[in-house]
Protein backbone atom coordinates (compact mmCIF):
# COMPACT_ATOMS: atom_id res chain seq x y z
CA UNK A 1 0.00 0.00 0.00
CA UNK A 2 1.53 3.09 -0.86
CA UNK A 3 2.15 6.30 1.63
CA UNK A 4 -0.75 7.96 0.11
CA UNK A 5 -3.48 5.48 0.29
CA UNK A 6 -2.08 4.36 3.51
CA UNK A 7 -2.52 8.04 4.72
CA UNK A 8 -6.05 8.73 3.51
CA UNK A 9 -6.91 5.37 4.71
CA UNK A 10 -5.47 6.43 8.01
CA UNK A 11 -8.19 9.75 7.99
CA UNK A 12 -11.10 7.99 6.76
CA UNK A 13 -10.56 5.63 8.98
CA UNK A 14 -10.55 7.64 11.93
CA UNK A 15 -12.71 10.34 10.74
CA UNK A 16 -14.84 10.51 14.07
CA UNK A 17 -12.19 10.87 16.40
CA UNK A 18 -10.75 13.43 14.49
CA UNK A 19 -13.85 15.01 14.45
CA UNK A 20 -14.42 15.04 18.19
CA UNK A 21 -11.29 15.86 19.22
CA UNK A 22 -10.61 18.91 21.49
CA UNK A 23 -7.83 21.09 19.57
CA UNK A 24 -7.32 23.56 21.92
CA UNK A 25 -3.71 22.31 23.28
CA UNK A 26 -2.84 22.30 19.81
CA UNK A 27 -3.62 25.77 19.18
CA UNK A 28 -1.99 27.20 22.14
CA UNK A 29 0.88 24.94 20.73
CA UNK A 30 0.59 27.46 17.42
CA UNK A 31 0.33 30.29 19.32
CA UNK A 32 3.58 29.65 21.52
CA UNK A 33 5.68 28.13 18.87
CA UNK A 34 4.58 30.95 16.70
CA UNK A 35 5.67 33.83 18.85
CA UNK A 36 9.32 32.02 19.47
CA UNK A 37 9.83 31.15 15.79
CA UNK A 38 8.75 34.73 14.71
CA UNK A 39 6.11 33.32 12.38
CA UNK A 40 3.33 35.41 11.65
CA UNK A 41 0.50 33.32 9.82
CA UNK A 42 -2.49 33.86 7.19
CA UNK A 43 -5.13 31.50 6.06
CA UNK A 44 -6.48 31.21 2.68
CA UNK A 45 -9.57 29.09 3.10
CA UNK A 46 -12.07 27.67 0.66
CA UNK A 47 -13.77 24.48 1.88
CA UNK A 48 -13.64 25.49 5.32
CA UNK A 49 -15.06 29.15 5.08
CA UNK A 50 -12.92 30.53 7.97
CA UNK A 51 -13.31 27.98 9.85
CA UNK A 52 -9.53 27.84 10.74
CA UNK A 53 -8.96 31.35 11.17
CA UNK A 54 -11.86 31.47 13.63
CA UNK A 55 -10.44 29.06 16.02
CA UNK A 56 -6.64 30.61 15.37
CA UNK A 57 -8.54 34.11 16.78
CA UNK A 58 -10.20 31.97 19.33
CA UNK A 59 -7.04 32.74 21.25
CA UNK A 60 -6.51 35.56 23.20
CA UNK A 61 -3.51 37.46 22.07
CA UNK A 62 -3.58 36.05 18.51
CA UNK A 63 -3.27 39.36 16.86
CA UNK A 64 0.54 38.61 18.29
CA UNK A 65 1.02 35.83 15.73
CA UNK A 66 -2.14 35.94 12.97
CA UNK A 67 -2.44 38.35 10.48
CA UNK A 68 -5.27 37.89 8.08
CA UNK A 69 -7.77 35.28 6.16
CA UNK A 70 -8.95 35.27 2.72
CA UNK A 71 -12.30 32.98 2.33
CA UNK A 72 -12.03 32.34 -1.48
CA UNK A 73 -14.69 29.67 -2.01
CA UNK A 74 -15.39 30.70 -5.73
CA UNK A 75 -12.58 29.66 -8.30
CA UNK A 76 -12.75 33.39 -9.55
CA UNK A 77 -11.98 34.60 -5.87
CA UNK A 78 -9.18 32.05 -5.62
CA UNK A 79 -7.63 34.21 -8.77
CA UNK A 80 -9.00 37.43 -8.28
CA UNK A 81 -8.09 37.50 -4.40
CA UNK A 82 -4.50 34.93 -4.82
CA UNK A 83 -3.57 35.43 -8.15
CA UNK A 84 -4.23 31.49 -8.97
CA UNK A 85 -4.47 31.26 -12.37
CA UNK A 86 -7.62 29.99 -14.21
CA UNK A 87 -5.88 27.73 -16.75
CA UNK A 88 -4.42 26.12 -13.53
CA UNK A 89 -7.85 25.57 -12.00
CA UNK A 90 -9.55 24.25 -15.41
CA UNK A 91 -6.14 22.18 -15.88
CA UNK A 92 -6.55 20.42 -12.16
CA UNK A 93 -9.53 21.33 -10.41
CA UNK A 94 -10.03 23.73 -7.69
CA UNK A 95 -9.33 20.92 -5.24
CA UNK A 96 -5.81 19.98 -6.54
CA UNK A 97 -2.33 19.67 -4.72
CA UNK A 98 -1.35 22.50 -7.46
CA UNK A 99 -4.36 25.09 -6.51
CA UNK A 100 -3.39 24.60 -2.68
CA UNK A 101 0.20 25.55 -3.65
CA UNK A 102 -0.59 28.43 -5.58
CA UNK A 103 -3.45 29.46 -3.31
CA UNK A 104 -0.52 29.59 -0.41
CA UNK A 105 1.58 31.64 -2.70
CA UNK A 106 -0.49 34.02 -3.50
CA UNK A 107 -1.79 34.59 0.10
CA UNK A 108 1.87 35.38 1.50
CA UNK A 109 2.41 38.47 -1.70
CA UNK A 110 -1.15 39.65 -0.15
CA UNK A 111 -0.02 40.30 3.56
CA UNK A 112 2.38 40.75 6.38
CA UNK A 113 2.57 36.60 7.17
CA UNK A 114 5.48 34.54 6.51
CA UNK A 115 3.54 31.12 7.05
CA UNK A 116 0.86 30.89 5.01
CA UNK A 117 -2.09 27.80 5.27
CA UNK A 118 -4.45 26.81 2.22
CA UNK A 119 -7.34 24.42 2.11
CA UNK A 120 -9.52 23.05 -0.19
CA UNK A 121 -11.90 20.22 -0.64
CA UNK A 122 -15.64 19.27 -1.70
CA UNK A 123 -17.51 19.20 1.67
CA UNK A 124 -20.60 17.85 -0.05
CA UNK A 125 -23.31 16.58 0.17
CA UNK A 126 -22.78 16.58 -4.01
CA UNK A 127 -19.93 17.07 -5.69
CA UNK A 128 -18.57 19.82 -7.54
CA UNK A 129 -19.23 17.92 -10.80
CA UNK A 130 -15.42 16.24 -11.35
CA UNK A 131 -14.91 13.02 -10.36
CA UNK A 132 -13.15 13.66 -7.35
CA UNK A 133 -14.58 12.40 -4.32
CA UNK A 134 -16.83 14.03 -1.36
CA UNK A 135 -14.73 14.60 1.27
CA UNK A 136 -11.78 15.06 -0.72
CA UNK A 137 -9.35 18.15 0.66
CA UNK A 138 -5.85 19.11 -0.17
CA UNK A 139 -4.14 21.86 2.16
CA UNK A 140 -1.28 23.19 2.27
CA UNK A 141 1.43 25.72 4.52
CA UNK A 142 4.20 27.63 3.10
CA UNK A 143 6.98 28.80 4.91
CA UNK A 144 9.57 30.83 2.90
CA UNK A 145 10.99 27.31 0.92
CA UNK A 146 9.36 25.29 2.82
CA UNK A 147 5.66 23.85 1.29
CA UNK A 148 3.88 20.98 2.26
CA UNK A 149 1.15 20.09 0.12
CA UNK A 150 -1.05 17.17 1.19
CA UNK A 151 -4.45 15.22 0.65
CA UNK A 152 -7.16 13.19 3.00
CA UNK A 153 -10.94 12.30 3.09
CA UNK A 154 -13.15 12.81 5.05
CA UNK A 155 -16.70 10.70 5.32
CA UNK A 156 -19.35 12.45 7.10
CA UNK A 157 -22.03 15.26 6.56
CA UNK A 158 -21.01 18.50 4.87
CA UNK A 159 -21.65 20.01 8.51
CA UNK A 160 -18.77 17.16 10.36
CA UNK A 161 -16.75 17.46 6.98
CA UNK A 162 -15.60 21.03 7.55
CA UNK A 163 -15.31 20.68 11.26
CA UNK A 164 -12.88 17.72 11.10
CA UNK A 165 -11.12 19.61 8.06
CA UNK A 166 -10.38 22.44 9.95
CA UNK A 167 -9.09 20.41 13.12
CA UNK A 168 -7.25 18.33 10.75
CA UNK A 169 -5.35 20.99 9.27
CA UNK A 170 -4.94 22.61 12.80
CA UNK A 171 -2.83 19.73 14.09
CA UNK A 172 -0.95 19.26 10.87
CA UNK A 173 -0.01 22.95 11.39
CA UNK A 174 1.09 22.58 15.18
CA UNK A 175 3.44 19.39 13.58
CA UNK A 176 4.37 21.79 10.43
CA UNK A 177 5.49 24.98 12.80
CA UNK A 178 7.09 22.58 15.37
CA UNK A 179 9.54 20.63 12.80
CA UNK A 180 10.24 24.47 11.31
C-alpha cells in the first residue's frame, strides 16, 4: 500500500475521532511556537469558510502571531483575491495539490505573514461535478521554501466534513510549525 493510500486510509478511517477531538492544546501549541519562531501566519480558506482562522482568533492574544484570512470559495476569488491562475484551475480542479500551492503563494504576496495555510476540498453533500470524491481536501502551509502540500478524506455530513477539516489541518499545522 503506498504512503498515500495508507494516509487517507489512516483519515477515513478515523474520521470521528478526528472530528471530536478537542484542539485547543494544539492551538496554544501554534500560538507559543509561533511567537518564538517569529512566524506570523495567514489563512487562505475555501472548503472550510474561515473555519480555521476562527479558532486561530479563538485565542486571546492572537493578533501577536495571525495576520489575516482570505475565504475564497469561488474559483474566480481564488484568482481574483490569490492570483491562482484559471488555466491552472480548469487544468486540475479547484481541489488539486497545485491550486493549494498556488493558493498559499499568493496569500503570503497579499499580507504581512510569513507562514501561510491553504485548504480546499468538496464538503458535499454533491460534488462539484469532477470526479473527485466528497470529502476530498488538499491543504497546504508555506513557509519561505518550505511547502507541504497534502491530501485526505473525510466521510461524514457536509456540517462534520468542515469541522474535522479544519481540526485536521490545525494539528498538521502545530506538527508543520514545530519541525520548522
Amino acid at each position: 500500500m503506498s504512503l498515500n493510500k495508507s494516509v487517507n486510509l489512516y483519515y477515513t478511517l478515523t474520521y470521528h475521532s478526528i472530528y471530536m477531538i478537542n484542539i485547543s492544546e494544539k492551538l496554544k501549541g501554534i500560538k507559543i511556537l509561533a511567537k518564538k519562531k517569529d512566524l506570523i501566519l495567514s489563512t487562505a480558506e475555501s472548503c472550510t469558510g474561515g473555519l480555521i482562522a476562527k479558532y486561530l482568533t479563538d485565542l486571546p492574544g492572537s493578533s501577536e502571531f495571525y495576520d489575516s484570512s482570505f475565504i475564497t470559495y469561488s474559483n474566480s476569488s481564488k484568482s481574483l483575491l490569490l492570483d491562482v491562475k484559471n488555466e491552472l484551475i480548469e487544468t486540475h480542479g479547484a481541489v488539486s495539490k497545485e491550486v493549494v500551492i498556488e493558493m498559499c503563494k499568493g496569500l503570503l504576496l497579499k499580507n504581512k505573514a510569513n507562514l501561510g495555510v491553504s485548504v480546499s476540498g468538496i464538503m458535499g453533500p454533491s460534488s462539484d461535478n469532477t470526479s473527485k470524491k466528497i470529502g476530498l481536501v488538499w491543504a497546504c502551509f508555506n513557509y519561505k521554501d518550505q511547502i507541504k502540500a497534502y491530501q485526505f478524506e473525510l466521510t461524514g455530513s457536509r456540517s462534520e466534513n468542515r469541522e474535522a477539516a479544519a481540526k485536521t489541518v490545525i494539528i498538521n499545522l502545530y506538527d508543520f510549525i514545530n519541525e520548522l
